[in-house]
C-alpha atoms as a PDB file:
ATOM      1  CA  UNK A   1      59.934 103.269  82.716  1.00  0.00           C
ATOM      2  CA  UNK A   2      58.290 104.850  85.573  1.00  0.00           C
ATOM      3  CA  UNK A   3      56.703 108.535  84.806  1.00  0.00           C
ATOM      4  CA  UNK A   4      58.665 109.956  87.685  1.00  0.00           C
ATOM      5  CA  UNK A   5      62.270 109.110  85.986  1.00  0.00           C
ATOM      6  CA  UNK A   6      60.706 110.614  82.629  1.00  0.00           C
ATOM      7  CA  UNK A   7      61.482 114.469  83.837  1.00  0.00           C
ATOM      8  CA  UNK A   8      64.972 113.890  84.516  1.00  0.00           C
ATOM      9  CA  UNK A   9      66.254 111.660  82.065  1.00  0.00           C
ATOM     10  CA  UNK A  10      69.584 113.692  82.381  1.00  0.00           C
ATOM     11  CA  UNK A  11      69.861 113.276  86.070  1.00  0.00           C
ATOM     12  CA  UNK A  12      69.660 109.401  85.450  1.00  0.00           C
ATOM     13  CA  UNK A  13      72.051 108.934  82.527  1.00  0.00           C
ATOM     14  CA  UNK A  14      74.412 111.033  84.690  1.00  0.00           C
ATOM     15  CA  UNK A  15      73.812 107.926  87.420  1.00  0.00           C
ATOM     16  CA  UNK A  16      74.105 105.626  84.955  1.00  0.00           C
ATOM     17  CA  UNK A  17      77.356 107.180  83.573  1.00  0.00           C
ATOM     18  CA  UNK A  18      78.754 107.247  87.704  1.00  0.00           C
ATOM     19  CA  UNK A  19      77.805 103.529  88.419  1.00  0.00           C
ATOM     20  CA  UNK A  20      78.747 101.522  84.775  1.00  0.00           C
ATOM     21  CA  UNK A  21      82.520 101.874  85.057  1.00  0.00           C
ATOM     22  CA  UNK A  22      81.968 100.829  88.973  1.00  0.00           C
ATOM     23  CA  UNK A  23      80.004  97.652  88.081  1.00  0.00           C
ATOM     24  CA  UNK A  24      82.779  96.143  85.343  1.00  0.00           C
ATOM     25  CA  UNK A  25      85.521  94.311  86.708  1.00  0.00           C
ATOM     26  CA  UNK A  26      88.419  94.454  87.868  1.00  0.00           C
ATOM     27  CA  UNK A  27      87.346  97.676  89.481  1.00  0.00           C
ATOM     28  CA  UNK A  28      83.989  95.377  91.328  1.00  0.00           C
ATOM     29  CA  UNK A  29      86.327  93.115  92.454  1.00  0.00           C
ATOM     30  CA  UNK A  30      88.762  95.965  93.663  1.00  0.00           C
ATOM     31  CA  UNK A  31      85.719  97.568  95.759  1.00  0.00           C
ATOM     32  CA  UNK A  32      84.651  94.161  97.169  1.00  0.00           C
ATOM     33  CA  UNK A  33      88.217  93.277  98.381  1.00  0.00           C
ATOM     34  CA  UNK A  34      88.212  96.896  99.850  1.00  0.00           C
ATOM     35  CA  UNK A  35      84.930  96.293 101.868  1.00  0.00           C
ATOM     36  CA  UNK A  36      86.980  94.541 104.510  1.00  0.00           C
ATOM     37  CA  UNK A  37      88.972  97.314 105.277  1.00  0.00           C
ATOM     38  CA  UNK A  38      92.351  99.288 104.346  1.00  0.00           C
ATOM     39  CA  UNK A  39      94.593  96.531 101.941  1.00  0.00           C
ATOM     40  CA  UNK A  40      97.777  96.925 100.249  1.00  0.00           C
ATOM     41  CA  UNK A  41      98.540  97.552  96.873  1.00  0.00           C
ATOM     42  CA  UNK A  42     100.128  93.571  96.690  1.00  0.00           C
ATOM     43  CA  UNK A  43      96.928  92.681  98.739  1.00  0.00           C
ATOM     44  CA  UNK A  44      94.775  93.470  96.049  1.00  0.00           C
ATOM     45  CA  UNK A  45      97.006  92.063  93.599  1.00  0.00           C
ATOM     46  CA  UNK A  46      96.921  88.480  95.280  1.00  0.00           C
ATOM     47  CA  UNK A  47      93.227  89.225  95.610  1.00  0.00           C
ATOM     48  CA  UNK A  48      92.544  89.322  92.187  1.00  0.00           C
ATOM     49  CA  UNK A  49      94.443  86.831  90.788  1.00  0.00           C
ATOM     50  CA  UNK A  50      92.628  84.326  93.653  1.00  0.00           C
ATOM     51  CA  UNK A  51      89.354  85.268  91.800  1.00  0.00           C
ATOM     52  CA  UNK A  52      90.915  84.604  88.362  1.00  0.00           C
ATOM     53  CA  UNK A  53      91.474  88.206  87.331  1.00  0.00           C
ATOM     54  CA  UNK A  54      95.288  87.939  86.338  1.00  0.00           C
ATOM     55  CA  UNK A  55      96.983  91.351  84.824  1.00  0.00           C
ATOM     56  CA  UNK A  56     100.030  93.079  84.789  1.00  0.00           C
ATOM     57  CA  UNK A  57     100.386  95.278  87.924  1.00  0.00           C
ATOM     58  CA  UNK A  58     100.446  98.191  85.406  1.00  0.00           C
ATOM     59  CA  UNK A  59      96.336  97.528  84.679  1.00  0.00           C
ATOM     60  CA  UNK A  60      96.073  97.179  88.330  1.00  0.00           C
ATOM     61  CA  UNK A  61      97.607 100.600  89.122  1.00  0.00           C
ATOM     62  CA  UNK A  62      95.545 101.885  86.296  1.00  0.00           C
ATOM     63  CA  UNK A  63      91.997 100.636  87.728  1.00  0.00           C
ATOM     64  CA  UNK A  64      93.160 102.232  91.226  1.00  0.00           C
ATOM     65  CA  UNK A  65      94.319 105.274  89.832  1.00  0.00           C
ATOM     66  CA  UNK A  66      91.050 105.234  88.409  1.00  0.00           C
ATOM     67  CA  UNK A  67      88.904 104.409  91.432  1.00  0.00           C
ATOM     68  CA  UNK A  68      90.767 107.290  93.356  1.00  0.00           C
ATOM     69  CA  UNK A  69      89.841 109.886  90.543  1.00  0.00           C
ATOM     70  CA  UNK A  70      86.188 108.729  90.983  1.00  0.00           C
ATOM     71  CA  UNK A  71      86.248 109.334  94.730  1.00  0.00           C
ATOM     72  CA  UNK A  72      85.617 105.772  95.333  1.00  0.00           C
ATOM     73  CA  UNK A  73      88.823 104.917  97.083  1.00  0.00           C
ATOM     74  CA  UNK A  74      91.692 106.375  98.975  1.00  0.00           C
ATOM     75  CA  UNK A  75      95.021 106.298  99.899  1.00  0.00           C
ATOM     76  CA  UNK A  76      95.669 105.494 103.715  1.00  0.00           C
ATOM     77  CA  UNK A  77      98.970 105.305 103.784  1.00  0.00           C
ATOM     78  CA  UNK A  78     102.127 103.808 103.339  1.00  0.00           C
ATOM     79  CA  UNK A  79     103.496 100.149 104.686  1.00  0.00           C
ATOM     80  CA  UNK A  80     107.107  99.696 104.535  1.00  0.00           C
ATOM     81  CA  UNK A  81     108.185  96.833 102.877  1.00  0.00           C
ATOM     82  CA  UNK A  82     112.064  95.408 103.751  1.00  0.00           C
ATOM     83  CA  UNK A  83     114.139  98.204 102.041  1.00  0.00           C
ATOM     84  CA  UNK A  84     112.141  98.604  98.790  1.00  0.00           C
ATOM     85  CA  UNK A  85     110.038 101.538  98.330  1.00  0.00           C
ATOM     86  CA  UNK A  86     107.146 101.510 100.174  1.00  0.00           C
ATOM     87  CA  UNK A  87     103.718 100.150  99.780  1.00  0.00           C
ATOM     88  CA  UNK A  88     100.750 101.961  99.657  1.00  0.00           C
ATOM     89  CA  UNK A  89      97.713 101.088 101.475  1.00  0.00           C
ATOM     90  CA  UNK A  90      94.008 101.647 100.463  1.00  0.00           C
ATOM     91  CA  UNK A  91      90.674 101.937 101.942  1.00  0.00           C
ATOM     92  CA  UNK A  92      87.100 102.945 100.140  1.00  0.00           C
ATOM     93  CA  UNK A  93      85.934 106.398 100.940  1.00  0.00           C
ATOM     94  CA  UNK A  94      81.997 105.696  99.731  1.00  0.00           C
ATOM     95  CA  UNK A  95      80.120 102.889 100.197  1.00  0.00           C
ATOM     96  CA  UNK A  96      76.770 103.894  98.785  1.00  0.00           C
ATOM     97  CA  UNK A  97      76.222 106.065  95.929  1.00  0.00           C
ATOM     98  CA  UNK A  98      72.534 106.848  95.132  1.00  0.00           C
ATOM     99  CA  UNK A  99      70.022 109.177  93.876  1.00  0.00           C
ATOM    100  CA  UNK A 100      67.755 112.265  95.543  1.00  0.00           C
ATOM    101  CA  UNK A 101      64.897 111.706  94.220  1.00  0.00           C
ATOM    102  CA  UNK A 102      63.360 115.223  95.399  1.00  0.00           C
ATOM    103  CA  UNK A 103      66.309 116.849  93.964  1.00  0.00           C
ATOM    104  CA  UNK A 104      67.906 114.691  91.025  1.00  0.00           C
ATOM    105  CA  UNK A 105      71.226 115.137  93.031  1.00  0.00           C
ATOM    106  CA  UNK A 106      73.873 111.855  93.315  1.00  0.00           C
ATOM    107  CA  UNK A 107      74.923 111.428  96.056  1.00  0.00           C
ATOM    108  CA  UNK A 108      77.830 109.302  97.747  1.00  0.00           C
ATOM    109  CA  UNK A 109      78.020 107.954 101.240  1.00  0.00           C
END
């Protein structure tokens, strides 16, 4: 390990702590499917499941309930869907998330 990441070992494990949950799938997947632009909540379903990752929607909800408490992702609004309830639509809201290396601080972009 470099001398420089020595000093702030705390800084780093706090990276490490922000980017591990990010790197495991389904939520990858969820952030790559995302990168095109705002999706709906079926979207990413159908998504998923194309690239093998079946679940119940429940576990699905879960990892984007999840990536919105992170700050990753957002809600952009809501499609209607025939006379169900309606659907809700997501974009990402940071596309980089990296380290200061003057200051130690994380940030996200």
């Amino acid at each position: 390990m470099p001398k420089w990441m020595m000093g702030d070992m705390a800084v780093l494990k706090n990276l490490m702590m922000t980017l591990k949950p990010l790197m495991a799938e389904p939520k990858r997947s969820i952030i790559k499917i995302l990168s095109d632009g705002v999706k709906g909540t079926n979207e990413i379903y159908q998504a998923l499941q194309e690239r093998g990752l079946n679940m119940p929607r429940s576990t699905l909800y879960y990892h984007l309930s999840a990536l919105e408490d992170m700050g990753i992702i957002e809600m952009a609004g809501y499609r209607e869907v025939g006379g169900g309830a309606p659907e809700k639509l997501w974009k990402l809201r940071v596309r980089k998330i990296g380290i200061d290396l003057v200051t130690g601080e994380i940030f996200r972009e």
